[in-house]
Protein backbone atom coordinates (compact mmCIF):
# COMPACT_ATOMS: atom_id res chain seq x y z
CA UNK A 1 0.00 0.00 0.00
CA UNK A 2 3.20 2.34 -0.78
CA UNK A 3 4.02 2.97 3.13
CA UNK A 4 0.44 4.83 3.95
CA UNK A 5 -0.50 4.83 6.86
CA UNK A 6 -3.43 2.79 7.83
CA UNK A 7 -6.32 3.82 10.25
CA UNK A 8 -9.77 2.52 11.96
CA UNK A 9 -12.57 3.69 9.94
CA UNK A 10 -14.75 1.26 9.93
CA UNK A 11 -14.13 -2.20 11.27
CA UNK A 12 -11.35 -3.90 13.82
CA UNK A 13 -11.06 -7.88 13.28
CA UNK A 14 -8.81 -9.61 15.93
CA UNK A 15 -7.54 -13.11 15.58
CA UNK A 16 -5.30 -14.76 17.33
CA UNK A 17 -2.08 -16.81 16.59
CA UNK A 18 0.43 -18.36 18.83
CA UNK A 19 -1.16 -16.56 21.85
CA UNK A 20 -0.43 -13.18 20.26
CA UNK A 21 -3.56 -11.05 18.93
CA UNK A 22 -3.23 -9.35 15.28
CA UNK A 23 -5.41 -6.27 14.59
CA UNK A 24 -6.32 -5.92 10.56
CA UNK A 25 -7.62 -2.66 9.59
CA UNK A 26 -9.36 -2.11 6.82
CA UNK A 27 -10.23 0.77 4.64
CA UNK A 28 -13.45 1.92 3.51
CA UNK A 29 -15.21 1.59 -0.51
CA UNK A 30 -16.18 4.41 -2.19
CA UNK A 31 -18.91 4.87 -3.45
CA UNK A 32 -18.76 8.42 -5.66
CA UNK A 33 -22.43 9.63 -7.52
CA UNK A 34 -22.27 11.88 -9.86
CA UNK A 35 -25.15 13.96 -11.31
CA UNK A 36 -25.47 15.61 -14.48
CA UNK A 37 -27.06 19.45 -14.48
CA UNK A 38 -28.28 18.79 -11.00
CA UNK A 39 -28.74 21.76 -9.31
CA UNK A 40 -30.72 22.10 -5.40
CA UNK A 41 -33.78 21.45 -6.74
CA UNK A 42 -34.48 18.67 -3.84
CA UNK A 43 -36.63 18.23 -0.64
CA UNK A 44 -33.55 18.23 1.30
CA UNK A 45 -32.84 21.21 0.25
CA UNK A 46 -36.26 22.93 0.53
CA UNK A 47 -37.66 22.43 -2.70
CA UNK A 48 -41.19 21.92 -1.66
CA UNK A 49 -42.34 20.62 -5.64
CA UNK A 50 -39.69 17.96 -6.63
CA UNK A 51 -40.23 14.49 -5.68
CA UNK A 52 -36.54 13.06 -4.80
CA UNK A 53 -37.05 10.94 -1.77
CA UNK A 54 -34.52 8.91 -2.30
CA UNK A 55 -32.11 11.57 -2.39
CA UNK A 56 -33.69 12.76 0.53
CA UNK A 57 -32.98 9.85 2.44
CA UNK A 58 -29.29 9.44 1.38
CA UNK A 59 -29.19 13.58 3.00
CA UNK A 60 -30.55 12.30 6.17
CA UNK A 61 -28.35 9.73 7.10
CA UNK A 62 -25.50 12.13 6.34
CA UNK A 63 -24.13 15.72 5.89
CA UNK A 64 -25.29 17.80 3.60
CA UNK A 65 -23.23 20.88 2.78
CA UNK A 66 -25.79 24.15 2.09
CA UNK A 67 -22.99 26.35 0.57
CA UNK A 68 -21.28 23.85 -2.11
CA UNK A 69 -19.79 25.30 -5.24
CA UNK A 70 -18.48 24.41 -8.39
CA UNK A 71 -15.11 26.08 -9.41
CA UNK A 72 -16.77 26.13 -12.92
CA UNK A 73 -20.15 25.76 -14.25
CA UNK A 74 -19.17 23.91 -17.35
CA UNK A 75 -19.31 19.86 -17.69
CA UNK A 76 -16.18 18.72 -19.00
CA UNK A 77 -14.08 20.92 -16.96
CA UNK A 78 -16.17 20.85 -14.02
CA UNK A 79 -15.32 17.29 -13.95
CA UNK A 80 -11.31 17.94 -14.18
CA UNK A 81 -11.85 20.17 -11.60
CA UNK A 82 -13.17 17.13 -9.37
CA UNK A 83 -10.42 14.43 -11.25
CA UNK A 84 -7.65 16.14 -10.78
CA UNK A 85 -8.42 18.70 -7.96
CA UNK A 86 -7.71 21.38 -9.60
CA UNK A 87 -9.22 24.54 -10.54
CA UNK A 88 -9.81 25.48 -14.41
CA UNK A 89 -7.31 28.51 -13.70
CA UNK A 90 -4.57 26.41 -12.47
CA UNK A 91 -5.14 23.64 -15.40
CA UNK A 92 -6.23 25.93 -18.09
CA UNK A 93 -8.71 23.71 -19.29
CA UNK A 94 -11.58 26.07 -19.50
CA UNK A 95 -13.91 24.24 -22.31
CA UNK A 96 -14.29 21.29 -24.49
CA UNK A 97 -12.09 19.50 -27.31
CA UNK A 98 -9.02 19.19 -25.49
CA UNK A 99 -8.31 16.10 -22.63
CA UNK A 100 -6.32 16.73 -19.94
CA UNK A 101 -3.42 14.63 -20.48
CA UNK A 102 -2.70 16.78 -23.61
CA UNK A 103 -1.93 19.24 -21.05
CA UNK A 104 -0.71 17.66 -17.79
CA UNK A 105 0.59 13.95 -19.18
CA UNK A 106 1.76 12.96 -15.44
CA UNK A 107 -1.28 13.61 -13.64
CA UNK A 108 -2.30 11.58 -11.38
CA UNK A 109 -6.58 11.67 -11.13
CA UNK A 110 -8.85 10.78 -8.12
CA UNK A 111 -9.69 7.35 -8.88
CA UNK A 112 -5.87 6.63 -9.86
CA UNK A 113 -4.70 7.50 -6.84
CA UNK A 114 -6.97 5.17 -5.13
CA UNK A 115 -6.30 2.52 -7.61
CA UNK A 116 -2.06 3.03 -6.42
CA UNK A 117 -2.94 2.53 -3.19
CA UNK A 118 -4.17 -0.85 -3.60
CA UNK A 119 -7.99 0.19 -4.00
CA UNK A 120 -10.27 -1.55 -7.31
CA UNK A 121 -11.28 1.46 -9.39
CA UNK A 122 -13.73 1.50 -12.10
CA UNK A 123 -17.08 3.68 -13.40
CA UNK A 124 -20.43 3.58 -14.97
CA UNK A 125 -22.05 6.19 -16.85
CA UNK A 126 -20.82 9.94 -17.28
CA UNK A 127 -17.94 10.22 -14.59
CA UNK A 128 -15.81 12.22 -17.13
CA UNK A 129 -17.39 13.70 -20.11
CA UNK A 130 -16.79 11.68 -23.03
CA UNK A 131 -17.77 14.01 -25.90
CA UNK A 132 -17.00 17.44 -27.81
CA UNK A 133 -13.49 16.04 -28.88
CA UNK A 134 -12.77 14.70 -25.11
CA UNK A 135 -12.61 10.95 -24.45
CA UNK A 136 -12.63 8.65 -21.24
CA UNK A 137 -8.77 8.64 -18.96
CA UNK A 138 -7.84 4.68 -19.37
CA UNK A 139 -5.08 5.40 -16.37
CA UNK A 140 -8.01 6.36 -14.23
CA UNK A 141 -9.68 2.95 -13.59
CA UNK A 142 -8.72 -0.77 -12.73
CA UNK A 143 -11.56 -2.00 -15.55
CA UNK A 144 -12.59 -0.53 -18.96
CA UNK A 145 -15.87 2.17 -17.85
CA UNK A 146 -19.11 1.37 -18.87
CA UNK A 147 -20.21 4.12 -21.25
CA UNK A 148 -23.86 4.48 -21.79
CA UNK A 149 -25.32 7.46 -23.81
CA UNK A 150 -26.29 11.11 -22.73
CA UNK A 151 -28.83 11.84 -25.58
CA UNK A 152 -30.80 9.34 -26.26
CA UNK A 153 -34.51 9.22 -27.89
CA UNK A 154 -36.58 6.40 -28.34
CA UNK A 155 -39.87 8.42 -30.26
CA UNK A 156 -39.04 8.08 -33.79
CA UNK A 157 -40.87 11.85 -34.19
CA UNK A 158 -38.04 13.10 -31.22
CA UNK A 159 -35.59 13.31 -34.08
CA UNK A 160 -35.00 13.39 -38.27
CA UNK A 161 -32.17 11.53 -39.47
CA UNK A 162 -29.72 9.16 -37.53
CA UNK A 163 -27.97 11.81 -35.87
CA UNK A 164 -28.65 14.85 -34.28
CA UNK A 165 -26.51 18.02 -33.03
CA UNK A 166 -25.93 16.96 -29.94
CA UNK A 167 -25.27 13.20 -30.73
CA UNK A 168 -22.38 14.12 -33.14
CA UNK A 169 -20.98 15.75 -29.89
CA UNK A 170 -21.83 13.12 -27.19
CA UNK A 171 -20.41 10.31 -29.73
CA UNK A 172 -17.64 12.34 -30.84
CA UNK A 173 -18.39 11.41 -34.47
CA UNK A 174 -16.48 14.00 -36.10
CA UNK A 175 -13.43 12.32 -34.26
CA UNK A 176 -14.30 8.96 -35.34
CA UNK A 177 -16.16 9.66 -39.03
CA UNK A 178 -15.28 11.29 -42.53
CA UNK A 179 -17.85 13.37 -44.47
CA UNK A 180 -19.82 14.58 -41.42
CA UNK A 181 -21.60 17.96 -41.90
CA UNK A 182 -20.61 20.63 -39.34
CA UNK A 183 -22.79 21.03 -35.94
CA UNK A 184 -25.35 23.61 -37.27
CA UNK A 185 -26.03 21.50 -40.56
CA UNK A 186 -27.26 18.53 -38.88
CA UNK A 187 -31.14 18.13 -37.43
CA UNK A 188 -31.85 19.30 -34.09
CA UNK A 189 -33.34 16.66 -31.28
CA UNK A 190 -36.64 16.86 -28.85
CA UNK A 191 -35.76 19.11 -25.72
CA UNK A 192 -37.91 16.02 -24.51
CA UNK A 193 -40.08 13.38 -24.81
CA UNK A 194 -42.10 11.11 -22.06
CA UNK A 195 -43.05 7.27 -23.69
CA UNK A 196 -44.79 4.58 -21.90
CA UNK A 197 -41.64 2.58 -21.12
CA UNK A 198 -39.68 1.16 -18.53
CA UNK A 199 -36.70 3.24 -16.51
CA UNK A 200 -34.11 0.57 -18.13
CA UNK A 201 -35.41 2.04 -21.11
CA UNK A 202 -33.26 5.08 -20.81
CA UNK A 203 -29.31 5.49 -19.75
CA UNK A 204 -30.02 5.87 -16.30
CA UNK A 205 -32.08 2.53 -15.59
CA UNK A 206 -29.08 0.57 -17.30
CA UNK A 207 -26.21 2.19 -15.23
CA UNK A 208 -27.83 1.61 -11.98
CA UNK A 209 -28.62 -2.18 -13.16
CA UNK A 210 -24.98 -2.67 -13.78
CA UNK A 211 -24.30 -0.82 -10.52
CA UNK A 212 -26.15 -3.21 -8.88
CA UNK A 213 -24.34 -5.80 -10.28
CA UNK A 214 -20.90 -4.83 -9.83
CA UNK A 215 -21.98 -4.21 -5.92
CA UNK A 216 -22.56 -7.66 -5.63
CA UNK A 217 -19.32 -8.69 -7.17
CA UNK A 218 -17.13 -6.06 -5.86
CA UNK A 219 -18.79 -6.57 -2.35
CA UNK A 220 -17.16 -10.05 -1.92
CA UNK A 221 -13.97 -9.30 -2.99
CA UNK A 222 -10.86 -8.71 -0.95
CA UNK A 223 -10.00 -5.35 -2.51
CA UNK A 224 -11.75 -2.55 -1.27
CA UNK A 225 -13.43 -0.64 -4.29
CA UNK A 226 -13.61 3.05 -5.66
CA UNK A 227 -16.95 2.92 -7.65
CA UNK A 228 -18.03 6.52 -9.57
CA UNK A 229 -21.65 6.29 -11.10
CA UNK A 230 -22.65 8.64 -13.54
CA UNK A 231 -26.36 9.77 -14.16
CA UNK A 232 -27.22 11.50 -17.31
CA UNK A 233 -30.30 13.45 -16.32
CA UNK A 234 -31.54 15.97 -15.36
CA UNK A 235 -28.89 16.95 -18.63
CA UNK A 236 -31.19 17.80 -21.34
CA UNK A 237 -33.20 16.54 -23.41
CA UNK A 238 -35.56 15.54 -20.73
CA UNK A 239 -35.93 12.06 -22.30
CA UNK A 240 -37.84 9.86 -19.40
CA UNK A 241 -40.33 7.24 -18.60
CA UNK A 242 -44.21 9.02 -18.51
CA UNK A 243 -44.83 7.86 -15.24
CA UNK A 244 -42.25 10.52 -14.00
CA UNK A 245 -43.97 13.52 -15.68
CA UNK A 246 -47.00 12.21 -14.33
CA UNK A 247 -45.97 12.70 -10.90
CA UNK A 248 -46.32 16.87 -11.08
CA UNK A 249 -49.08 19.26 -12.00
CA UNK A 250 -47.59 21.22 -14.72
CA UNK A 251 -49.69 24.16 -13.06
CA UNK A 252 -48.27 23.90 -9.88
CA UNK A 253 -44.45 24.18 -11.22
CA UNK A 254 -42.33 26.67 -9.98
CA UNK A 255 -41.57 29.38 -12.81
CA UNK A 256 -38.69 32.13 -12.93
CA UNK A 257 -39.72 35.17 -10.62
CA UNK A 258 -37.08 37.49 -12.78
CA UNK A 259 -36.26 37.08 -16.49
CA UNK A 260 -33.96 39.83 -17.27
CA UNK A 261 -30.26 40.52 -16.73
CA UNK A 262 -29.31 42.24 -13.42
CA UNK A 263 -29.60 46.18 -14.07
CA UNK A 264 -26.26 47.31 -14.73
CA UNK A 265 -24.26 43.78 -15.22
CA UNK A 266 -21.33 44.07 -18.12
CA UNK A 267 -22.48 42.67 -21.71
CA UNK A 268 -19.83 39.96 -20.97
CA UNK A 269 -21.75 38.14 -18.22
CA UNK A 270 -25.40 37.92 -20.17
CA UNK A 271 -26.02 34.91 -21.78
CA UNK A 272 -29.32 34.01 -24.23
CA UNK A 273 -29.38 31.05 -26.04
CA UNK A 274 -26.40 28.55 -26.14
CA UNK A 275 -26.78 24.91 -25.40
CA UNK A 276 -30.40 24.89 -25.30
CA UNK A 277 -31.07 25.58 -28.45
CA UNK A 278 -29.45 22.73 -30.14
CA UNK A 279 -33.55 20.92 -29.19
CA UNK A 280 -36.71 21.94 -30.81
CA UNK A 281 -38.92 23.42 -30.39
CA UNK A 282 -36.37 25.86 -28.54
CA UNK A 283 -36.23 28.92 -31.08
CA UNK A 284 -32.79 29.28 -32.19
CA UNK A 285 -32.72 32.78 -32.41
CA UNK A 286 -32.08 34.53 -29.55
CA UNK A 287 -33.69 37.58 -29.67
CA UNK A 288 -37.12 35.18 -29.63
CA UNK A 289 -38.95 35.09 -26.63
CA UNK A 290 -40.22 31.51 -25.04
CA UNK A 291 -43.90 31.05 -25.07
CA UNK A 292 -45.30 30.29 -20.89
CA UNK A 293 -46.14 26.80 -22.46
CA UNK A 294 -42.63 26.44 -23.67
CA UNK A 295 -40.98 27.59 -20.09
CA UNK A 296 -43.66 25.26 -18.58
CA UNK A 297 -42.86 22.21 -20.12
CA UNK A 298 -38.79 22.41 -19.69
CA UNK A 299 -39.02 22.83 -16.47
CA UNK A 300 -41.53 20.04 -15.97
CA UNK A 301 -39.10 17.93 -17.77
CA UNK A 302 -36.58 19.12 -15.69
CA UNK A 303 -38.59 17.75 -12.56
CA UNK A 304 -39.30 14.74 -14.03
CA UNK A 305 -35.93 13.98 -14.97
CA UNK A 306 -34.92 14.91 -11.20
CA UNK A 307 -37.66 12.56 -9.93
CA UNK A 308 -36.27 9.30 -12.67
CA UNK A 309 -32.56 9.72 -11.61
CA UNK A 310 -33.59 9.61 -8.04
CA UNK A 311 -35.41 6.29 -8.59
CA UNK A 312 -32.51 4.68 -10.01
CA UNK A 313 -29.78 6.03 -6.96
CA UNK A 314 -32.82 4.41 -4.76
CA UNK A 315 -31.88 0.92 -6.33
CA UNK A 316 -28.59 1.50 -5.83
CA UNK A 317 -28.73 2.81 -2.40
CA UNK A 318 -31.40 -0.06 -1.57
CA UNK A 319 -28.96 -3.07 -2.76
CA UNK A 320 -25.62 -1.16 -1.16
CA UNK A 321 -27.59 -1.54 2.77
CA UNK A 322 -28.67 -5.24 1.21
CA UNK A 323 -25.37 -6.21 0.88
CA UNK A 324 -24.62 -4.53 4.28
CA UNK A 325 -22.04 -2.65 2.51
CA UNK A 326 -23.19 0.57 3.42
CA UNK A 327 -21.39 -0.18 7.24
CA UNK A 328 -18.20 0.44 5.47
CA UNK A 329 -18.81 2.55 2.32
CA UNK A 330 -18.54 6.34 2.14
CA UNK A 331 -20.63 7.37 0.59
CA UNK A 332 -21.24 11.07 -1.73
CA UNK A 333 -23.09 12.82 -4.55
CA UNK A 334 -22.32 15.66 -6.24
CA UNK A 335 -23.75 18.15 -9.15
CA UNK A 336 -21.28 18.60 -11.77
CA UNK A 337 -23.18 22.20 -11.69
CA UNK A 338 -26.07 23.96 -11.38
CA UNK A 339 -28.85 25.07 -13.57
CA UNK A 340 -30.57 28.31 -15.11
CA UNK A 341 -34.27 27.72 -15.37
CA UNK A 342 -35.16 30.41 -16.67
CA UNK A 343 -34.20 32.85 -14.17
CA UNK A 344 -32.68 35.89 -15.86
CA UNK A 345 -34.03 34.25 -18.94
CA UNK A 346 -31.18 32.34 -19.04
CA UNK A 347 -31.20 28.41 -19.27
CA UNK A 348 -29.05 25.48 -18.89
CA UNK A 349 -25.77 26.72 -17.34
CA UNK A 350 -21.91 28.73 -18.98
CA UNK A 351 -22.62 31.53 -16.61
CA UNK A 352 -21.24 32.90 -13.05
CA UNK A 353 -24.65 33.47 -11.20
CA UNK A 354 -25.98 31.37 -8.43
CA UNK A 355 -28.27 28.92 -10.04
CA UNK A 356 -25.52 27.09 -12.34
CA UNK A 357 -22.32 27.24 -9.72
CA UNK A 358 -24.06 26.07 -6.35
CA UNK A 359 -24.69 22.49 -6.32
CA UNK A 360 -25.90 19.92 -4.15
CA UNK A 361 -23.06 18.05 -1.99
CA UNK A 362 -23.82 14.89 0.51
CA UNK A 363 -21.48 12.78 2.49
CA UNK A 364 -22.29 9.71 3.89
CA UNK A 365 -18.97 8.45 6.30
CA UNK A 366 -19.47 5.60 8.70
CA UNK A 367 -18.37 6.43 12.24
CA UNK A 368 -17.60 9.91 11.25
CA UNK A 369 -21.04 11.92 10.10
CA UNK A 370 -24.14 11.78 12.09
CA UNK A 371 -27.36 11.48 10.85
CA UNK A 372 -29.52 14.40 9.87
CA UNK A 373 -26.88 16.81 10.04
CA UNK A 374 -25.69 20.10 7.82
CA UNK A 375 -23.60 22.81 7.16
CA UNK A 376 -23.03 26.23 6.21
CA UNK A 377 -19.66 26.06 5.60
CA UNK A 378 -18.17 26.85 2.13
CA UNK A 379 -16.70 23.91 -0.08
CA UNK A 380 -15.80 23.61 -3.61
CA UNK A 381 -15.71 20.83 -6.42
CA UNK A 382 -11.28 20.77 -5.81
CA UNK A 383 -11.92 19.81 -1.93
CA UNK A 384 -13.49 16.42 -2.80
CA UNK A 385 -9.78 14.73 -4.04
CA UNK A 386 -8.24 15.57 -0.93
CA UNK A 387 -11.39 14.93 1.37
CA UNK A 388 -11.53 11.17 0.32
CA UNK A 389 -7.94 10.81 0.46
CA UNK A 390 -8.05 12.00 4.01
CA UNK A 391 -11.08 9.58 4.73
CA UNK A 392 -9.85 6.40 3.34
CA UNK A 393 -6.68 6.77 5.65
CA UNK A 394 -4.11 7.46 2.58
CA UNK A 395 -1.25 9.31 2.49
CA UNK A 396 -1.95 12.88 0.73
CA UNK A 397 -0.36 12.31 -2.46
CA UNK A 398 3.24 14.34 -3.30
CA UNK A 399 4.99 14.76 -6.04
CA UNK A 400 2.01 14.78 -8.38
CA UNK A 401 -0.14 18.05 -9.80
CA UNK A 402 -0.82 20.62 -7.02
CA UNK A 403 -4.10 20.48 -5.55
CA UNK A 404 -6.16 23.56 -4.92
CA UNK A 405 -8.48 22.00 -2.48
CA UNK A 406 -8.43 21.36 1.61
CA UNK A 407 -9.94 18.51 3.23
CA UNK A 408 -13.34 18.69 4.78
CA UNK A 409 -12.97 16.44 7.16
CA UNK A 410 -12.56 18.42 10.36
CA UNK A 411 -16.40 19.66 8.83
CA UNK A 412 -17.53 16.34 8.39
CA UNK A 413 -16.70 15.33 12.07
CA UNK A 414 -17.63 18.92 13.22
CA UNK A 415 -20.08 20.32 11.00
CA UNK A 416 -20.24 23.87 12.98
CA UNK A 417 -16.46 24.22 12.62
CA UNK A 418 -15.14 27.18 10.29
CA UNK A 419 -12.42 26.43 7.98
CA UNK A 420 -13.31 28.39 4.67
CA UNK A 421 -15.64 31.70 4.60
CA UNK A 422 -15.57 31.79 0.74
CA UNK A 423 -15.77 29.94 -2.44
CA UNK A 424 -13.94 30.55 -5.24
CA UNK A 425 -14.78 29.84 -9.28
CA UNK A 426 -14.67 30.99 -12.42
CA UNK A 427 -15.92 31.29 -16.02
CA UNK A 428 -14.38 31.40 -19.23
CA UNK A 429 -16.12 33.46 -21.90
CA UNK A 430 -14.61 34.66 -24.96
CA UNK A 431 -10.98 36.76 -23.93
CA UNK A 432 -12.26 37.27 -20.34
CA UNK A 433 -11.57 35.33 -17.42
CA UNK A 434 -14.62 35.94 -15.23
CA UNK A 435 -13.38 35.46 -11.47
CA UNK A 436 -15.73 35.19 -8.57
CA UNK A 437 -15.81 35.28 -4.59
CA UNK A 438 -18.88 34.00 -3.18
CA UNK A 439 -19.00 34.48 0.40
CA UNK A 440 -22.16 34.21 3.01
CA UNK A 441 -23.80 37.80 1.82
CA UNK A 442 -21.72 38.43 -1.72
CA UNK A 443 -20.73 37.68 -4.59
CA UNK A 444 -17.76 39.66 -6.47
CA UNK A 445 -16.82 38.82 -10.17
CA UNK A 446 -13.71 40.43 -12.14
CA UNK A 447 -13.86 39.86 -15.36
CA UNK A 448 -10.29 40.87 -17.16
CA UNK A 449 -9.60 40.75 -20.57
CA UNK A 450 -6.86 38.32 -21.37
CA UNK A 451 -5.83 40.48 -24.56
CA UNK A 452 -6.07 43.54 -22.48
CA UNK A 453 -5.25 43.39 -18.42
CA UNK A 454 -6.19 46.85 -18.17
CA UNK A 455 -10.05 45.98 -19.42
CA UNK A 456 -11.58 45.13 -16.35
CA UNK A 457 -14.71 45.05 -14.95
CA UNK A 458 -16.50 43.63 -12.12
CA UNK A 459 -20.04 43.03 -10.51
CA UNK A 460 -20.93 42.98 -7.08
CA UNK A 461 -24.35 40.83 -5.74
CA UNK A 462 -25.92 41.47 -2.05
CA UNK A 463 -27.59 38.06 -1.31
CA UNK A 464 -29.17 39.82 2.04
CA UNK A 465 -31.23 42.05 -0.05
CA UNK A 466 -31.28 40.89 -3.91
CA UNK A 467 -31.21 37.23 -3.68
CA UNK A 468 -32.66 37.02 -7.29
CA UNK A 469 -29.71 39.17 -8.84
CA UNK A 470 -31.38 42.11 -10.31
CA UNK A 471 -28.61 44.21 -9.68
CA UNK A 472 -25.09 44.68 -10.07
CA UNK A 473 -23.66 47.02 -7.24
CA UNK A 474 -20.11 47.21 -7.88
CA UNK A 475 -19.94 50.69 -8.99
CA UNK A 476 -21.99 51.89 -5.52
CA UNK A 477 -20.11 50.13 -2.64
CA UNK A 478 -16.30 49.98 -4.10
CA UNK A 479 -14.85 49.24 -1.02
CA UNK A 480 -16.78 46.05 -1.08
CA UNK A 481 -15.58 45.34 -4.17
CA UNK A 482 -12.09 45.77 -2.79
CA UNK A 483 -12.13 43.92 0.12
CA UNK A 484 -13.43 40.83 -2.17
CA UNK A 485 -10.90 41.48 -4.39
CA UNK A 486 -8.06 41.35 -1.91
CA UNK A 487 -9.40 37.87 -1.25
CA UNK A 488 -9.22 36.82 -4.90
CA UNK A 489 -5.56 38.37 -5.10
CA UNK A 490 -4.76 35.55 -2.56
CA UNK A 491 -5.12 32.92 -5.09
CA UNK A 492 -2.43 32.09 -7.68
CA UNK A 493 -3.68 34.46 -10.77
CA UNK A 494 -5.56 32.68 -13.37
CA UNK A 495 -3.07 30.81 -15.91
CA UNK A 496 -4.35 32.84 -18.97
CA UNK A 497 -3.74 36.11 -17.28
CA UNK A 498 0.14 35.24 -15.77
């Protein structure tokens, strides 16, 4: 186990031999969920619509963390951010098309680490995104992943042709294919769709099937395991089982309270359009406004799609205490990012608000959470590598890429304890770095032209008394501005900007 130091976390076996008594100590599975586009929007959380009990459930016999945040609201390097533990202005990696080991060959991911010190590694579904030019990290896991897709139809009217926009990028055909017309050429897919099927119909029903399965092989063996399981939804299109959209009024939905950008906020941060308009009947230009049926229905599908991903961590959750190998499994799940439902008239995510960079953030630890418990305290994707290393009893890895994250665990065992007041994150848009501080009542973005260091401009949120972001204050309470920005001066400046 390269010299690291063992520790009690969840069992002591004693045997004896030749009157002398030998204690083994073992260390704990993992067992690492991951969420696509899964923002708060759950009864643990206060959402008094969405159906997620079994999320709920999995929040109650843990911690759940009220102020998580991702470093950036983007997939694919949202999920470096979590692999590698570092943030996109340490790696660079801001967007798509480019895999990390083009860029740091001799890192050394999450699961790897675990799979060095002796752990069996391996994932299901969308743990990294595989898509947009970027493929899966072989050195990451013990066994080949399990891919399954992200869009998927099964209504022969949900699309025209055999391949739609966003299935050229999920499949990466243009990496794998000659002849293959450019994005905007091909057919556009359903935003959604809602057949009479069964869940293993869809992506999600199959990846918690085979989760199940490899539980009940993994469970028996004499490694311990690192298991990441990817769910696709609530990632658009909203492609689940009826029975899920029949579980809400589509009256009773919650719809955006404010639809415009905040008064005063730089043209740089406003966003219309983007990925959501690669579905129909989404209009693609983005000076069209959505019809109230049109806002309706996506975020009903977004519900739904909440409410079938939930079902199928249930299973998974149900057969882990089956097993009894939730007595010494830690246990998390995590957002890749938030979501925009329509709130500033903005949807999906790409942006530096609140709705698409706070996420949901459980942890489940055997003799080291209670039950029922949470937290105020700040934490951020890049705190997750070093958390889990802390947990299992490994050595914090050396000699490897730097992490940007601390270790939650004196939060975990002490969830009143203060060890961060702040989050940090950032957005990539264009030539501008856009980089925020989020702390309990603000948040402060500087957005600074990478072509120009002397273009800057910020915005400045009061959570206190505009907690729907109307208006940027930056330019009224300066000193505000300044004190935040002495706090982002303490971190190592963003790699496009050095």
């Amino acid at each position: 186990m390269k010299n690291t130091a063992f520790i009690v976390l969840l069992a002591l076996f004693c045997s004896h031999s030749n009157g002398q008594s030998e204690v083994k100590k073992e260390y704990p599975n993992i067992l690492m969920i991951l969420v696509d586009d899964l923002k708060p929007a759950l009864g643990s959380y206060g959402d008094t619509t969405v159906l997620s009990p079994n999320i709920d459930k999995l929040a109650a016999s843990g911690l759940q963390f009220e102020r998580a945040y991702v470093n950036q609201a983007v997939c694919g390097p949202s999920r470096y951010n979590l692999m590698l533990g570092m943030r996109s202005t340490s790696s660079g990696i801001y967007g798509f098309g480019r895999n990390f080991r083009e860029t740091i060959p001799k890192a050394v991911t999450l699961p790897q680490y675990f799979k060095q010190n002796g752990y069996h590694v391996e994932s299901m579904g969308k743990v990294y995104h595989v898509g947009h030019g970027q493929s899966d990290d072989g050195l990451s896991w013990s066994v080949p992943s399990l891919k399954d897709k992200v869009i998927e139809y099964i209504l022969p009217e949900s699309k025209e042709g055999p391949l739609t926009r966003e299935e050229a990028f999920f499949e990466n055909t243009r990496k794998h294919l000659k002849d293959i017309p450019k994005n905007k050429d091909l057919p556009r897919g359903a935003a959604w769709e809602m057949p009479d099927v069964l869940d293993d119909a869809y992506a999600d029903g199959r990846v918690a099937r085979h989760a199940i399965d490899r539980l009940r092989k993994l469970g028996k063996g004499k490694k311990p395991f690192f298991m990441a399981v990817g769910f696709a939804r609530p990632h658009l299109p909203f492609s689940v089982p009826k029975k899920y959209w029949d579980m809400y009024d589509p009256a009773k939905l919650p719809m955006p309270e404010f639809e415009d950008f905040p008064k005063d906020a730089p043209q740089i941060a406003q966003k219309r359009g983007g990925e959501i308009t690669q579905f129909f009947p989404v209009p693609e230009d983005k000076g069209v406004a959505y019809s109230e049926e049109l806002k309706r229905t996506l975020i009903h599908g977004y519900y739904a799609s909440i409410s079938y991903m939930d079902a199928q961590l249930g299973k998974v959750m149900d057969e882990l205490k089956r097993l009894e190998l939730d007595k010494r499994t830690i246990v998390l799940l995590w957002g890749d990012h938030g979501w925009h439902l329509g709130d500033h008239g903005i949807w999906t995510k790409h942006t530096n608000y609140e709705q698409p960079t706070r996420i949901p953030f459980l942890v489940r630890v055997p003799g080291v959470t209670r039950e029922k418990a949470s937290t105020e305290q700040f934490m951020e994707t890049v705190d997750i590598y070093p958390t889990l290393v802390d947990l299992a009893g490994l050595a914090q890895p050396v000699g490897i890429q730097k992490l940007d994250g601390i270790s939650l665990r004196p939060i975990l065992e002490n969830p009143a304890k203060v060890i961060k007041n702040h989050a940090y994150h950032a957005y990539k848009k264009r030539s501008y770095i856009g980089e925020a501080i989020r702390n309990e009542r603000y948040r402060m973005v500087r957005w600074t032209n990478s072509k120009d260091l002397d273009d800057v401009v910020y915005e400045l949120y009061d959570y206190d008394e505009d907690p729907l972001e109307t208006k940027n204050i930056a330019k009224q309470h300066k000193k505000i501005v300044k004190a935040m920005e002495d706090i982002l001066n303490q971190y190592p400046r963003a790699k496009e900007l050095r």
